[in-house]
C-alpha atoms as a PDB file:
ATOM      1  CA  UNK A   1      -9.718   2.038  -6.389  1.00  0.00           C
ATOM      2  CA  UNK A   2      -7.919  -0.749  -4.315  1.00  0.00           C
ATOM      3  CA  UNK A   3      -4.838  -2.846  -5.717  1.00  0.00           C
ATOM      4  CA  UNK A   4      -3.293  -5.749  -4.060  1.00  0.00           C
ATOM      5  CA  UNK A   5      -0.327  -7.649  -5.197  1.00  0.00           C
ATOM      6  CA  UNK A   6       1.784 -10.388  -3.356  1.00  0.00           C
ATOM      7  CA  UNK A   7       5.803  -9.883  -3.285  1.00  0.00           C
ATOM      8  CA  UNK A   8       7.126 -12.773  -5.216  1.00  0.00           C
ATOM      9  CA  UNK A   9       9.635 -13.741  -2.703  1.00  0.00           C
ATOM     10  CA  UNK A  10       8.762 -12.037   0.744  1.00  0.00           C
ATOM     11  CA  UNK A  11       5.626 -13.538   2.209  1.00  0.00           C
ATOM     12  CA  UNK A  12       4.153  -9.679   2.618  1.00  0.00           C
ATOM     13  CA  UNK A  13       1.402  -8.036   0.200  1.00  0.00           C
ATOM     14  CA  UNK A  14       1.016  -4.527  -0.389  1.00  0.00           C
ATOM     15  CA  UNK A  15      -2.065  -2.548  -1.209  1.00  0.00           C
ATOM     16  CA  UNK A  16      -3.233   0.535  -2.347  1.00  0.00           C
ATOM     17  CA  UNK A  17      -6.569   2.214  -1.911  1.00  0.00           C
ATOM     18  CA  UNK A  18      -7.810   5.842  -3.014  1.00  0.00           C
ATOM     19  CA  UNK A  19      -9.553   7.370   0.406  1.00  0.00           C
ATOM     20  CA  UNK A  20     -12.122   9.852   0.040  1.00  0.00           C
ATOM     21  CA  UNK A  21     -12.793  11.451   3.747  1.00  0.00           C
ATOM     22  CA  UNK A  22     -11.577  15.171   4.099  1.00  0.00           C
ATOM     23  CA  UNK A  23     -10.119  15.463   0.534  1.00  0.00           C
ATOM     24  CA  UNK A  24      -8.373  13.091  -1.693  1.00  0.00           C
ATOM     25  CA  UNK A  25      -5.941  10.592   0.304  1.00  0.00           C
ATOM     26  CA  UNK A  26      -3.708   7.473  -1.222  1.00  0.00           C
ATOM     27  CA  UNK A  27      -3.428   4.529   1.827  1.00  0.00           C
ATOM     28  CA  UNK A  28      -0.470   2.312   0.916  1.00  0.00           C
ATOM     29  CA  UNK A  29      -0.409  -0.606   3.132  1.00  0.00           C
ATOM     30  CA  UNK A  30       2.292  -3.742   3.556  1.00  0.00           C
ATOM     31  CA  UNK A  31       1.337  -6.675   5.361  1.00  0.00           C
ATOM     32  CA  UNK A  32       2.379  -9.927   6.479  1.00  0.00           C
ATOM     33  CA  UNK A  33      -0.647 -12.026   6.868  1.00  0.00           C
ATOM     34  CA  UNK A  34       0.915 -15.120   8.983  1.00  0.00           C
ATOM     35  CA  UNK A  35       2.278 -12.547  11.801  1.00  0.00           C
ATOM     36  CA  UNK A  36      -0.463 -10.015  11.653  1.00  0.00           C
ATOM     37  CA  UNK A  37       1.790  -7.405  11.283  1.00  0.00           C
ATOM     38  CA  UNK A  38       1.039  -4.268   8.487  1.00  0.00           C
ATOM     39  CA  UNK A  39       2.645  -0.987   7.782  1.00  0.00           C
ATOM     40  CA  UNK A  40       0.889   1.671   6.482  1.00  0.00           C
ATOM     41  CA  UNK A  41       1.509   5.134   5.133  1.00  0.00           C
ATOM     42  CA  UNK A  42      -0.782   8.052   3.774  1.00  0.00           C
ATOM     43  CA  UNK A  43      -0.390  10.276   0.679  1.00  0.00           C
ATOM     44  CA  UNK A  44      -1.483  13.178  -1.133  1.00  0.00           C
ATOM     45  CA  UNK A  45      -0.853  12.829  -4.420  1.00  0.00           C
ATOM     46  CA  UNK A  46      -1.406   9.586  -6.485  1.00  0.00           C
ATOM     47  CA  UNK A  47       2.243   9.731  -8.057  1.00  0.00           C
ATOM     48  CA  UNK A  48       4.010   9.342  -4.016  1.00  0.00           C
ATOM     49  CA  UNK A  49       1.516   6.519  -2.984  1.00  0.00           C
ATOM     50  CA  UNK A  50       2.296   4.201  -6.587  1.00  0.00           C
ATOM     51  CA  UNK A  51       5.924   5.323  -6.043  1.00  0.00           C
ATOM     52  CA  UNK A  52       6.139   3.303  -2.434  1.00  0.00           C
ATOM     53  CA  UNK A  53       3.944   1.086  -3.678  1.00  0.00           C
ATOM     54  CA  UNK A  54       6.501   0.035  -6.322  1.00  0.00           C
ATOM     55  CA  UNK A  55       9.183   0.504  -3.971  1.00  0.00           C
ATOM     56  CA  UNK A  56       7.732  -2.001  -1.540  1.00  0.00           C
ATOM     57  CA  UNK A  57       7.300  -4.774  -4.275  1.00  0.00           C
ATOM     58  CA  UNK A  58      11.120  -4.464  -5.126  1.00  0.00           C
END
């Protein structure tokens, strides 16, 4: 599972992508391609990682 929207005003796209290493992990990620600068956060649960996800297309 990977999902990647653009904001429609702020030049940054978020992502999200299911991780399947030691368990079950949700990567979130925001990222400004023209500065190659990203932020990225981990989750647990599916509900917390769509939740900032949202949050960060606001």
């Amino acid at each position: 599972m990977a999902k990647t929207k653009k904001h429609k005003f702020k030049k940054w796209e978020v992502s999200i992508m299911e991780l399947k290493d030691n368990g079950r992990k949700f990567k979130v990620t925001r990222r400004i391609p023209e500065m190659s600068v990203s932020e990225t956060k981990l989750f647990r649960t599916k509900k917390k990682a769509k939740k900032q996800f949202d949050d960060w297309l606001k």
